[in-house]
Protein backbone atom coordinates (compact mmCIF):
# COMPACT_ATOMS: atom_id res chain seq x y z
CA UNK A 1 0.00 0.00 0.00
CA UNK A 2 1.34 3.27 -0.88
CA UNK A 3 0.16 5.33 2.63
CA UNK A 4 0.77 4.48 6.12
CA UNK A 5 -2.12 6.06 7.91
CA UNK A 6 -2.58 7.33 11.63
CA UNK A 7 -6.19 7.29 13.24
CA UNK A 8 -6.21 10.38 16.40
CA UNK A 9 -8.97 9.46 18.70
CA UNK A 10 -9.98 5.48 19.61
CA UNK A 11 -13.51 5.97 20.14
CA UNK A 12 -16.23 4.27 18.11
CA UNK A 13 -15.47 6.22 15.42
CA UNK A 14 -11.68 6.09 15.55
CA UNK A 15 -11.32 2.46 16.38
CA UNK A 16 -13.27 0.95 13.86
CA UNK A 17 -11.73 3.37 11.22
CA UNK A 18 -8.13 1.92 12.46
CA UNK A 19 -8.98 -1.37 12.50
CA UNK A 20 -10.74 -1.93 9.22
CA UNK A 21 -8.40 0.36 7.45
CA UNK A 22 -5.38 -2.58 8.74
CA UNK A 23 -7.71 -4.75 7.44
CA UNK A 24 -7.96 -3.94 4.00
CA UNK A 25 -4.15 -3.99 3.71
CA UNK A 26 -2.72 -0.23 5.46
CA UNK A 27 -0.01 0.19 7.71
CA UNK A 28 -2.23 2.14 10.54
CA UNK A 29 -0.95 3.49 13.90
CA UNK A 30 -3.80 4.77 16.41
CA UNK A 31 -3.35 7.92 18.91
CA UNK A 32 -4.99 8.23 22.35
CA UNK A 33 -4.04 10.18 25.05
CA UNK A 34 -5.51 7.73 27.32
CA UNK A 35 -2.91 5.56 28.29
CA UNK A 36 -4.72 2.56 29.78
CA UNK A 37 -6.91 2.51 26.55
CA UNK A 38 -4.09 2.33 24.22
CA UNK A 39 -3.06 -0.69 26.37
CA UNK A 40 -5.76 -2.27 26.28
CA UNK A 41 -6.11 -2.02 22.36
CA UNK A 42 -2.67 -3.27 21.46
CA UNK A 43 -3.53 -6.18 23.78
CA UNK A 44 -6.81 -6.71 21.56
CA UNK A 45 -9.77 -5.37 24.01
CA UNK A 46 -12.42 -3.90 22.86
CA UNK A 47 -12.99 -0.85 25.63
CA UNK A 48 -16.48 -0.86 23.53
CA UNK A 49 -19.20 -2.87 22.63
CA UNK A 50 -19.64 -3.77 18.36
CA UNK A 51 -20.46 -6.65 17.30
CA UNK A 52 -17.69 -7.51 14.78
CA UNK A 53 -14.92 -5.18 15.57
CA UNK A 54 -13.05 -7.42 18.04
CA UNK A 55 -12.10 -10.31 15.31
CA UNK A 56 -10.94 -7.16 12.84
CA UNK A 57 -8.96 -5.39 15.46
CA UNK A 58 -7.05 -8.56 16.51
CA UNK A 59 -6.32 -9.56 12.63
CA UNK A 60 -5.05 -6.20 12.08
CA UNK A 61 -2.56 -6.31 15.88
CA UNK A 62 -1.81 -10.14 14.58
CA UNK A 63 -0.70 -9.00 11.10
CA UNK A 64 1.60 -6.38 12.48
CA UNK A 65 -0.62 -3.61 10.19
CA UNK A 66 -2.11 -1.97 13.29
CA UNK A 67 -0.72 -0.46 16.85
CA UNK A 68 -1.94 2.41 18.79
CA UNK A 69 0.40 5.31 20.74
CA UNK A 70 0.21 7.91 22.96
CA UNK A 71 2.53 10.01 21.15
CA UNK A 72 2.30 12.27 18.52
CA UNK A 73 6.07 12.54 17.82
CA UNK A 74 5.17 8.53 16.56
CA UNK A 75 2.07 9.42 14.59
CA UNK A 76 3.58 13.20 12.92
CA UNK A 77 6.98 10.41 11.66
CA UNK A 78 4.93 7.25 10.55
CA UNK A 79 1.71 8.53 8.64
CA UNK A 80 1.40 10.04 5.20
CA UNK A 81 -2.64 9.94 5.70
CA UNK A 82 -3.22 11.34 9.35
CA UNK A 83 -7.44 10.87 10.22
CA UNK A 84 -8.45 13.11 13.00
CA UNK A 85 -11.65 10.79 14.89
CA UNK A 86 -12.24 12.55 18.13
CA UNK A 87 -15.46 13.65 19.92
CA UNK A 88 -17.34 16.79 19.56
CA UNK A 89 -19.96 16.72 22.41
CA UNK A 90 -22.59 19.18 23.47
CA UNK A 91 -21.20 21.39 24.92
CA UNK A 92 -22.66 21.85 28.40
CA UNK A 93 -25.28 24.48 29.69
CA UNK A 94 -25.23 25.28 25.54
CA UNK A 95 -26.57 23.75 22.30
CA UNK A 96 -23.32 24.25 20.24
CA UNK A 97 -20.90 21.53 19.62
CA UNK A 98 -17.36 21.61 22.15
CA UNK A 99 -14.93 21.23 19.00
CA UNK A 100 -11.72 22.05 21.81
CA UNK A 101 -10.57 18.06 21.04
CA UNK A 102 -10.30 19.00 17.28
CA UNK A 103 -8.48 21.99 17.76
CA UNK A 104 -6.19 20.52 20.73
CA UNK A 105 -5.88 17.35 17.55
CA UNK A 106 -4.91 19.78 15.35
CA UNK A 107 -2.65 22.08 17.46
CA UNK A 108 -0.23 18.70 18.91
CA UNK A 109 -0.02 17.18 15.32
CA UNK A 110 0.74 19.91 13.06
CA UNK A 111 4.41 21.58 14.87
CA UNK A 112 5.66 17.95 13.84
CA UNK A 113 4.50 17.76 10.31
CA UNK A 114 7.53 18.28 8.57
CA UNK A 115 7.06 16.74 4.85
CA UNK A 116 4.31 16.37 2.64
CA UNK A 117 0.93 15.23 4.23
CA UNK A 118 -2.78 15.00 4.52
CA UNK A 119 -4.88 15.32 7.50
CA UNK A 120 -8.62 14.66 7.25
CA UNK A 121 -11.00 15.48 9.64
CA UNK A 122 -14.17 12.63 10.16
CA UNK A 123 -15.57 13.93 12.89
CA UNK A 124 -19.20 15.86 13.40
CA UNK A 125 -17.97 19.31 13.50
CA UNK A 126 -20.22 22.76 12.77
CA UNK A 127 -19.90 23.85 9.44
CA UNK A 128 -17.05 26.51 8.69
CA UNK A 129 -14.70 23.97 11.28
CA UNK A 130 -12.79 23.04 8.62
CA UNK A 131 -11.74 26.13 7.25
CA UNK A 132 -10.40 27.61 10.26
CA UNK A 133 -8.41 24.60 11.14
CA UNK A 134 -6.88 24.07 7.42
CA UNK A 135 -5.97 28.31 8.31
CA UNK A 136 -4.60 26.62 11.60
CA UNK A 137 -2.97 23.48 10.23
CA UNK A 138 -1.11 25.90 8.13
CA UNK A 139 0.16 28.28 10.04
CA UNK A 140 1.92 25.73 13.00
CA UNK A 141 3.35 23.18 10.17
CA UNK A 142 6.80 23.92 9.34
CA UNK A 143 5.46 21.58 5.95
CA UNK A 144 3.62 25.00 4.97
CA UNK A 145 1.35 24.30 2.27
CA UNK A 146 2.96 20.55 1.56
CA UNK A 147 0.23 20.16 4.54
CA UNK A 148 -3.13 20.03 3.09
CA UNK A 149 -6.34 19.33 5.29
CA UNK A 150 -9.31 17.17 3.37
CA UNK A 151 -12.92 16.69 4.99
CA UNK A 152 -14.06 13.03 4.88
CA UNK A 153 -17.50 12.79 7.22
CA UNK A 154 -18.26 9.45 8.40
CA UNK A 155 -21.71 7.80 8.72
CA UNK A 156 -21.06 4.72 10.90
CA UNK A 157 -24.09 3.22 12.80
CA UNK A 158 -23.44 2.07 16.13
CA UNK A 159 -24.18 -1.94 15.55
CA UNK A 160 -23.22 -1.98 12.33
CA UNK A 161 -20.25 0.02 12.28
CA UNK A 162 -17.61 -2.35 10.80
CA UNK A 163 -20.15 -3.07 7.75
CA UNK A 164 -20.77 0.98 7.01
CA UNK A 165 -17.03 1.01 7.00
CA UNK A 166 -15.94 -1.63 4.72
CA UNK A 167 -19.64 -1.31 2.55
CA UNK A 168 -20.22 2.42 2.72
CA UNK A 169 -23.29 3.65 0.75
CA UNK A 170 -21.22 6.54 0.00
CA UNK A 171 -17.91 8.45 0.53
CA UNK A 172 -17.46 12.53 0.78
CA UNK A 173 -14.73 14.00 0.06
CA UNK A 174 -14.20 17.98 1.01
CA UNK A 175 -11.11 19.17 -0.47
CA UNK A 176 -9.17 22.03 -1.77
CA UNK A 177 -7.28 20.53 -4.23
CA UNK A 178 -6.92 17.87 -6.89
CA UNK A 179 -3.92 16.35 -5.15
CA UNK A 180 -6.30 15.73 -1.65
CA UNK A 181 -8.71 14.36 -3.83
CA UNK A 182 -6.55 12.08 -5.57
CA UNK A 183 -4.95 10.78 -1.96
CA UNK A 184 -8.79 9.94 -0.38
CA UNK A 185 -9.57 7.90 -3.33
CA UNK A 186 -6.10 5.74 -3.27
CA UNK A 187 -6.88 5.17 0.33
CA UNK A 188 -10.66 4.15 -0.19
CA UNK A 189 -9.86 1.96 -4.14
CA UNK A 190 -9.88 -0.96 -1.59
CA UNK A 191 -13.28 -0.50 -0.91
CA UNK A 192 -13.99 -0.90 -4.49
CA UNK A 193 -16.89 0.63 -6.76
CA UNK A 194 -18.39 3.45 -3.86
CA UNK A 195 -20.23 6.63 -5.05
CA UNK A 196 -17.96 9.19 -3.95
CA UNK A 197 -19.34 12.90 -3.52
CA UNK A 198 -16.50 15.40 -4.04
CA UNK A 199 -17.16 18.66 -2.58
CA UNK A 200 -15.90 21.74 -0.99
CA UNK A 201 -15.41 21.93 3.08
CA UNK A 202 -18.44 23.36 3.97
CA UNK A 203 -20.93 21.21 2.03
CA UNK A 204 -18.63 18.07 3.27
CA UNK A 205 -19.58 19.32 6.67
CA UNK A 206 -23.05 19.89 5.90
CA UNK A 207 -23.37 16.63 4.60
CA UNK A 208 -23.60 14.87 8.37
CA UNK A 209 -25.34 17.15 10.14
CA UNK A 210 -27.63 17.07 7.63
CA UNK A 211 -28.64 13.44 7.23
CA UNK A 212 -28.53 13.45 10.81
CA UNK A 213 -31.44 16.19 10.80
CA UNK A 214 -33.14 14.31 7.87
CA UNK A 215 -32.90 10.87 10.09
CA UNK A 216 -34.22 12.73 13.45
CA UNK A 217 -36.90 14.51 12.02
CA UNK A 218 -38.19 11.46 10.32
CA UNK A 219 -38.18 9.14 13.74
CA UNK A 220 -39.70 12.98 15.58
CA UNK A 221 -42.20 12.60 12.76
CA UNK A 222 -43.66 9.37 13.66
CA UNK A 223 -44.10 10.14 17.06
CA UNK A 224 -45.76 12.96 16.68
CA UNK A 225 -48.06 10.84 14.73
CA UNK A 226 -48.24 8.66 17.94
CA UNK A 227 -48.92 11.53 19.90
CA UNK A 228 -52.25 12.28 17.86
CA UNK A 229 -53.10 7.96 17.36
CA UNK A 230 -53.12 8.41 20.87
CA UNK A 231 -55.75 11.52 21.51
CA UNK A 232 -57.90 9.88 18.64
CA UNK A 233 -57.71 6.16 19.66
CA UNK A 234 -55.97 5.02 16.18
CA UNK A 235 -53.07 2.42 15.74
CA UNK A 236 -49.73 4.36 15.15
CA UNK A 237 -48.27 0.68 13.73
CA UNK A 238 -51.09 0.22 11.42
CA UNK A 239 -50.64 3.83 10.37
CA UNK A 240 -46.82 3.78 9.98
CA UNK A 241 -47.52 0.26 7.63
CA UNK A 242 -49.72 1.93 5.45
CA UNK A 243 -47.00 5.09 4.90
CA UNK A 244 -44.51 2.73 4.06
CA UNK A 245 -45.50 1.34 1.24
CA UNK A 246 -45.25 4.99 -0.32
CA UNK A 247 -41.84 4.62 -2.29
CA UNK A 248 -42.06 8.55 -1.43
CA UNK A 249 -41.53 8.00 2.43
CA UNK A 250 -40.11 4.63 3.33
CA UNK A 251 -40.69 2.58 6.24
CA UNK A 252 -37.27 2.70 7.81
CA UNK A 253 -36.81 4.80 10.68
CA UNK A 254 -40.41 5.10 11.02
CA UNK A 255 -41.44 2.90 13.74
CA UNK A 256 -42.93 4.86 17.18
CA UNK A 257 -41.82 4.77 20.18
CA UNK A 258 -39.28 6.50 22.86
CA UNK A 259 -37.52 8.04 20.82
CA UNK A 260 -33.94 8.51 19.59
CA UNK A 261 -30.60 9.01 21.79
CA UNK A 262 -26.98 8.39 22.00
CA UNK A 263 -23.79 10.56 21.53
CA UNK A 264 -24.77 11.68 17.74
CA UNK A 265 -28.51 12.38 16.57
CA UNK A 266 -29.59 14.77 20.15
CA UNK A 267 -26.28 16.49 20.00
CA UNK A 268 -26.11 17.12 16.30
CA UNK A 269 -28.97 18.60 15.61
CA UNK A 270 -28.99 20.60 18.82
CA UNK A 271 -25.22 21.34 17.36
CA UNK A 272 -26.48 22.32 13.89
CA UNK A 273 -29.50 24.73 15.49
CA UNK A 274 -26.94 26.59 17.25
CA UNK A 275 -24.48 27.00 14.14
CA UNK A 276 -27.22 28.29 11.92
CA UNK A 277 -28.24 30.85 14.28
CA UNK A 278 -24.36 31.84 14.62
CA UNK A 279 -24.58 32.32 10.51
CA UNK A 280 -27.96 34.44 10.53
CA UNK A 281 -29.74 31.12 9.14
CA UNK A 282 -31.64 30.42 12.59
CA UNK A 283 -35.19 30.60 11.02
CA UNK A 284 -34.04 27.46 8.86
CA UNK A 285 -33.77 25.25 11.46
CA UNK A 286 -36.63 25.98 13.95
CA UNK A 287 -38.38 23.03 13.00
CA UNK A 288 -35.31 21.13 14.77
CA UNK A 289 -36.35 22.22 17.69
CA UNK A 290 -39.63 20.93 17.46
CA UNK A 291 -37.95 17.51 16.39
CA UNK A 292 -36.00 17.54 19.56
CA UNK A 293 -38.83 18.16 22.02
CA UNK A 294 -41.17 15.95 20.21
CA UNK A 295 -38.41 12.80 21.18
CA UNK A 296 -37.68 14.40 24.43
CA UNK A 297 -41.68 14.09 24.99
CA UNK A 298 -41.92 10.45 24.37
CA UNK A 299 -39.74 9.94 27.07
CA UNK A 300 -42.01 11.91 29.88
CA UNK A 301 -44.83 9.82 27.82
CA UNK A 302 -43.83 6.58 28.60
CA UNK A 303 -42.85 7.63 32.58
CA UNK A 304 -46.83 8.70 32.42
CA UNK A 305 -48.19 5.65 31.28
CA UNK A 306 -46.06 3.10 33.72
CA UNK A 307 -47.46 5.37 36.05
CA UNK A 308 -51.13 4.51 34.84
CA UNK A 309 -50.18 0.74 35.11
CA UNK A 310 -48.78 1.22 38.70
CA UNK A 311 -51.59 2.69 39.70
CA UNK A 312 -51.47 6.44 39.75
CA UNK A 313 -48.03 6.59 42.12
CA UNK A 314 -44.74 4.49 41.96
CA UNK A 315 -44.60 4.87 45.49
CA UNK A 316 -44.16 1.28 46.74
CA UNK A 317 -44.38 0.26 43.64
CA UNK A 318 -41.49 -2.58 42.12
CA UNK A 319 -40.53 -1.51 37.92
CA UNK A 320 -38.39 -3.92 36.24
CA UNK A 321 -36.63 -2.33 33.44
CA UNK A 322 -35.58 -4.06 30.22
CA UNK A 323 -32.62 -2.33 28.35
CA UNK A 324 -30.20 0.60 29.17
CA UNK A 325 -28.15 1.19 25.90
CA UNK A 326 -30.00 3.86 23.47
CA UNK A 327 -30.69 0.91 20.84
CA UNK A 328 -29.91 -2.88 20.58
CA UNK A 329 -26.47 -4.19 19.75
CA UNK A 330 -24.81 -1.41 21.56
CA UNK A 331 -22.90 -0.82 25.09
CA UNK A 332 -23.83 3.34 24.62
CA UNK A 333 -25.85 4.71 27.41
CA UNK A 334 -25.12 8.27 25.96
CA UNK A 335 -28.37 10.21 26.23
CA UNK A 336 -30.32 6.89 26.35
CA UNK A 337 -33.77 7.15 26.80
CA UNK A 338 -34.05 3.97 28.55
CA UNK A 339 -31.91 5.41 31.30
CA UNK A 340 -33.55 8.77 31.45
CA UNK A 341 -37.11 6.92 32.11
CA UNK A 342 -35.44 4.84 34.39
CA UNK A 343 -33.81 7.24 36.70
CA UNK A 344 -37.07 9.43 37.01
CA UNK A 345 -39.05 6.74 37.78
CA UNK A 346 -36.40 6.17 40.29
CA UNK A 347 -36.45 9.98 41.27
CA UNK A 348 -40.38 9.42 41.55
CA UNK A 349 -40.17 6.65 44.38
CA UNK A 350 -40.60 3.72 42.40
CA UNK A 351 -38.14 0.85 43.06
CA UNK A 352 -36.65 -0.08 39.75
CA UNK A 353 -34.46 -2.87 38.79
CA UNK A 354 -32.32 -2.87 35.44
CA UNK A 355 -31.58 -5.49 32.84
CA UNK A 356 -29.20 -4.70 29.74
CA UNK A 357 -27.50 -7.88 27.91
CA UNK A 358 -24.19 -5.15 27.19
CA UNK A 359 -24.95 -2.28 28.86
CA UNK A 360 -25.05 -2.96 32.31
CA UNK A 361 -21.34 -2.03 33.59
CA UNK A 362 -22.04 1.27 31.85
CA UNK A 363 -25.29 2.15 33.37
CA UNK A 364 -23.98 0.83 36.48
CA UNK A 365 -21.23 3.15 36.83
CA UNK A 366 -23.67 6.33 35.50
CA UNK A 367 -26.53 5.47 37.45
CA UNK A 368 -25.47 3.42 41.14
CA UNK A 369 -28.38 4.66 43.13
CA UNK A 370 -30.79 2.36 40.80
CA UNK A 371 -30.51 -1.66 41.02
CA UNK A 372 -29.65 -4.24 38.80
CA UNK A 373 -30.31 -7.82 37.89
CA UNK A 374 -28.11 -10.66 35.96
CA UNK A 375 -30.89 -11.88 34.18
CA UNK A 376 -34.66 -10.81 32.68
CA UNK A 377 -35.93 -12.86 35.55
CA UNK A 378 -33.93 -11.49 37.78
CA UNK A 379 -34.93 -7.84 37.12
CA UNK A 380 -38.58 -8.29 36.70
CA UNK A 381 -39.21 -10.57 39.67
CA UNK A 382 -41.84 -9.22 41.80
CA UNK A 383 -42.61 -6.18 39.47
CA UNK A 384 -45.55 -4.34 39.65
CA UNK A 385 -44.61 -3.29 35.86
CA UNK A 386 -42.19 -4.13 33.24
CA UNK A 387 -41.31 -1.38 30.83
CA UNK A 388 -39.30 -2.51 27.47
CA UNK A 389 -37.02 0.10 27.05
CA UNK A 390 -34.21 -0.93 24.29
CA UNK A 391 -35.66 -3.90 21.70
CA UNK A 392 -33.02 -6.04 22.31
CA UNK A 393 -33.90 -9.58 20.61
CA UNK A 394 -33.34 -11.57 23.79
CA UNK A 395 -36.59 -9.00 24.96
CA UNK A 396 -38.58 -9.42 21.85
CA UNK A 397 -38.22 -12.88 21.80
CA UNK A 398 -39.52 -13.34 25.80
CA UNK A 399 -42.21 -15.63 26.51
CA UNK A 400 -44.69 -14.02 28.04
CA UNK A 401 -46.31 -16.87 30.00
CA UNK A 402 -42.92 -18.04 31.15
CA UNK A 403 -42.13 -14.09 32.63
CA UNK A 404 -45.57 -13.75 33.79
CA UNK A 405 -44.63 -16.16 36.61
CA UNK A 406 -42.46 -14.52 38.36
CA UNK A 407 -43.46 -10.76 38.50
CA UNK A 408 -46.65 -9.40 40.83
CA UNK A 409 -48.60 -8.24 38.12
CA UNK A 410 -48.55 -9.19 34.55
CA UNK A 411 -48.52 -4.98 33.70
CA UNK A 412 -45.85 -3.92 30.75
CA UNK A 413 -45.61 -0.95 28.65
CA UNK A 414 -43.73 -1.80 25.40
CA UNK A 415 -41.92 1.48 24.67
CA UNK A 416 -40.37 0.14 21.27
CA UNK A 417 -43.15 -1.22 19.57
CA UNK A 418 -41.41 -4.53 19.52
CA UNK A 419 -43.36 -7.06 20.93
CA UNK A 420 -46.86 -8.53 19.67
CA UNK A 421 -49.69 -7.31 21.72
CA UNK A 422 -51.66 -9.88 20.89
CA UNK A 423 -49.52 -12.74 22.20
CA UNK A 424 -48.89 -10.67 25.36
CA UNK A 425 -52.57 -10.18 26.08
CA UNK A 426 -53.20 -13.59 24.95
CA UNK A 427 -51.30 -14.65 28.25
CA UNK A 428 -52.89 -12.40 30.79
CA UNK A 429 -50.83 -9.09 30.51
CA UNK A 430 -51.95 -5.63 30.01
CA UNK A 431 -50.04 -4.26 27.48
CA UNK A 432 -49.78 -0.41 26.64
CA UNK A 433 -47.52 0.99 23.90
CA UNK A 434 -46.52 4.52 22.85
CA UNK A 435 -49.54 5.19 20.08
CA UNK A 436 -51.44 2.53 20.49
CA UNK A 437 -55.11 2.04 22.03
C-alpha cells in the first residue's frame, strides 16, 4: 500500500476506522491520550461494545498492520494519511458543539509535520470547522502548504459500524485541491466501486449534520403521529404500515416509540440549530427544535403511562426495566432514553431494577443509586410493571407466559413497539404501547 495512515482518537469512530483500514491492507498506527486505553487495544480489548470489531482489530494487531500510541512525535513520523476521529460533544449548559478536542488534535499534530501530508478530519464538526483549522494546520506546520487538510464525514451506525465502513453507501470528500482528492480515493480503491461525492469543506460538513437532521426529524415525525393515534384512539403501527408502502416515504426509521438518543442524533442537531443561528440562518432550522422536544416528549410519555399501570403513584411500587443502551447491539448509554425513564421513575419513588444484555457495567457506573439484575428474571421478579425500554432480541423474543410467573402483576408498557400485543394479552398481561389504544 502506498500510505501508512494514523487514526487520532480510539472511540467508536476512531477504532473501527483503524482497524478496518489494517484490514484492508494499510499500515495504521492509532493515537490516544488515554494511556490505559491504548493498552488495552494493542492487547486486543475492545474498551467498547460492536459486534464484529473485536475479530478485525485482533487480525489487524496479529498482522503487524495496526498499533496504537500515545505520542504524537510517533504518529507526525509514521503517517502520510493522518485521520483526525475525536469527539465533539454538546457542549454543556449550551446547544453548540465543544470542538476544543479538534483543535487541541490539530494544534499537537501539526508543529511535527515536517514533509508532505494530509490530515482529514471525520468527525461531526459545525460547518465553517474546517476552514479555520486548514488556516490553523497551516500556520503551525513547518510543511507550509505541503500540509493540506481534506474533509471526509463518516456515517457509521453504532451496531453496524464495521459493515458501514468496509460497505459504505457513500464516501465525501471535502477538499481544496486535486492532489487531496486524488490521496482519499487511493486510500478508499480498496473499498472498491463506492459513489464518492467530491465537494468543498463546507458542504462536506453539511453533509452529516444534515442526514442526521433528515434521520431525526423522520423518527420525531412518527411520534408525533403517535402523539395524535393516541388523543384519537388510532393504531400508530397500522398507520406507519400503510405510509410505508409509499416509495415517497419509506418505512425505515419510522417505527414509534421512545424516541432517539446516543452521543450523535440529540447532540447534532442541537449542534447544527446553534451554528445556523451563529450564521444568521436560525429561522431554517426551527423546526429542529420541534424535532428535539417531540423525542424528548416520548420519554415523559412513557414515565406517564407506567405510572397509569402502577396505579397512579410508583410509590411502593417494584418496575423492572428491560434495556439501558440507546438501541440494541450497543454498550452506549449516551443520552439513552431507557436510562432517562429509568432514573425518574427512580427519582419518583418507584423501586426499579435494570436489565441490559451489554450495557449494564455502563449504566452501572452512571446510574449506582438504581438496582440491577443478571438476568430478565432477575430484574422483573416481583414487578408491579415491566417497561421494554431498548428492543433487544433476547426482549422481543420473551415468553410471556414463562415471565408472567415470576413478576406481581402481569402490567408492561412496550416502549419500542417490539413485541406482539396480541400474544402478550393472549397470556394475561396488560399491554400499553406509545400510540397505540
Amino acid at each position: 500500500m502506498p500510505y501508512r495512515l494514523t487514526v487520532i482518537g480510539t472511540g467508536y469512530l476512531g477504532i473501527t476506522h483503524a482497524a478496518c483500514m489494517a484490514d484492508l491492507g494499510f499500515e495504521v498506527l492509532g493515537l490516544d491520550i488515554d494511556a490505559d486505553k491504548v493498552l488495552r487495544l494493542n492487547s486486543g480489548e475492545l474498551p467498547i461494545h460492536e459486534p464484529g470489531l473485536e475479530p478485525v482489530l485482533r487480525r489487524g494487531l496479529e498482522s503487524g498492520r495496526l498499533r496504537f500510541t500515545t505520542s504524537y512525535e510517533d504518529i507526525a513520523a509514521f503517517g502520510d494519511v493522518h485521520f483526525i476521529c475525536v469527539g465533539t460533544p454538546q457542549k454543556r449548559g449550551e446547544y453548540a458543539a465543544d470542538v476544543s478536542y479538534m483543535d487541541a488534535a490539530v494544534e499537537s499534530l501539526a508543529p511535527l509535520l515536517d514533509r508532505e501530508c494530509l490530515v482529514v478530519g471525520k468527525s461531526t464538526v459545525p460547518v465553517g470547522t474546517a476552514e479555520r483549522l486548514a488556516d490553523k494546520l497551516a500556520r503551525l506546520a513547518p510543511a507550509g502548504v505541503l500540509t493540506e487538510l481534506a474533509w471526509n464525514p463518516e456515517f457509521l451506525r453504532e451496531g453496524h459500524a464495521v459493515q458501514d465502513t468496509m460497505r459504505p453507501d457513500r464516501l465525501v470528500f471535502g477538499v481544496r485541491s486535486e492532489r487531496a482528492e486524488k490521496v482519499l480515493r487511493e486510500v478508499y480503491e480498496p473499498l472498491g466501486d463506492v459513489p464518492i461525492v467530491v465537494s468543498d469543506f463546507a458542504t462536506a460538513e453539511l453533509v452529516k449534520t444534515a442526514a442526521n437532521a433528515f434521520l431525526a426529524t423522520k423518527i420525531s415525525f412518527i411520534n408525533a403521529m403517535a402523539e395524535v393515534c393516541e388523543a384519537a384512539h388510532a393504531d400508530v403501527q397500522k398507520l406507519s404500515e400503510a405510509l410505508s408502502y409509499d416509495d415517497r416515504i419509506g418505512g425505515r426509521y419510522l417505527n414509534a416509540g421512545l424516541g432517539f438518543g446516543g452521543g450523535c442524533l440529540p447532540k447534532d442537531i442541537r449542534a447544527f440549530m446553534a451554528r445556523a443561528g451563529e450564521l444568521g440562518a436560525d429561522q431554517a432550522l426551527t423546526f429542529l427544535r420541534e424535532v428535539d422536544a417531540i423525542n424528548m416528549r416520548r420519554r415523559a410519555r412513557m414515565v406517564d403511562l407506567a405510572r397509569e399501570l402502577a396505579g397512579g403513584s410508583f410509590h411502593g411500587c417494584v418496575v423492572g426495566v428491560l434495556g439501558a443502551a440507546f438501541k440494541p447491539d450497543s454498550d452506549d448509554i449516551r443520552d439513552s432514553p431507557a436510562l432517562d425513564v429509568a432514573v425518574t421513575i427512580g427519582h419518583q419513588g418507584g423501586r426499579v431494577t435494570m436489565y441490559d444484555p451489554i450495557a449494564l457495567d455502563n449504566a452501572r457506573k452512571a446510574h449506582p443509586e438504581l438496582s440491577y439484575g443478571e438476568s430478565v428474571v432477575e430484574a422483573v421478579r416481583g414487578a408491579h410493571v415491566v417497561l421494554l425500554l431498548t428492543e433487544w432480541q433476547e426482549f422481543v423474543d420473551l415468553d410471556p407466559e414463562q415471565l408472567g410467573g415470576v413478576v406481581a402483576a402481569r402490567r408492561i408498557v412496550d416502549g419500542r413497539n417490539a413485541l406482539d400485543a396480541e400474544t402478550w394479552r393472549s397470556a394475561g398481561w396488560h399491554y400499553r404501547a406509545l400510540g397505540r389504544p
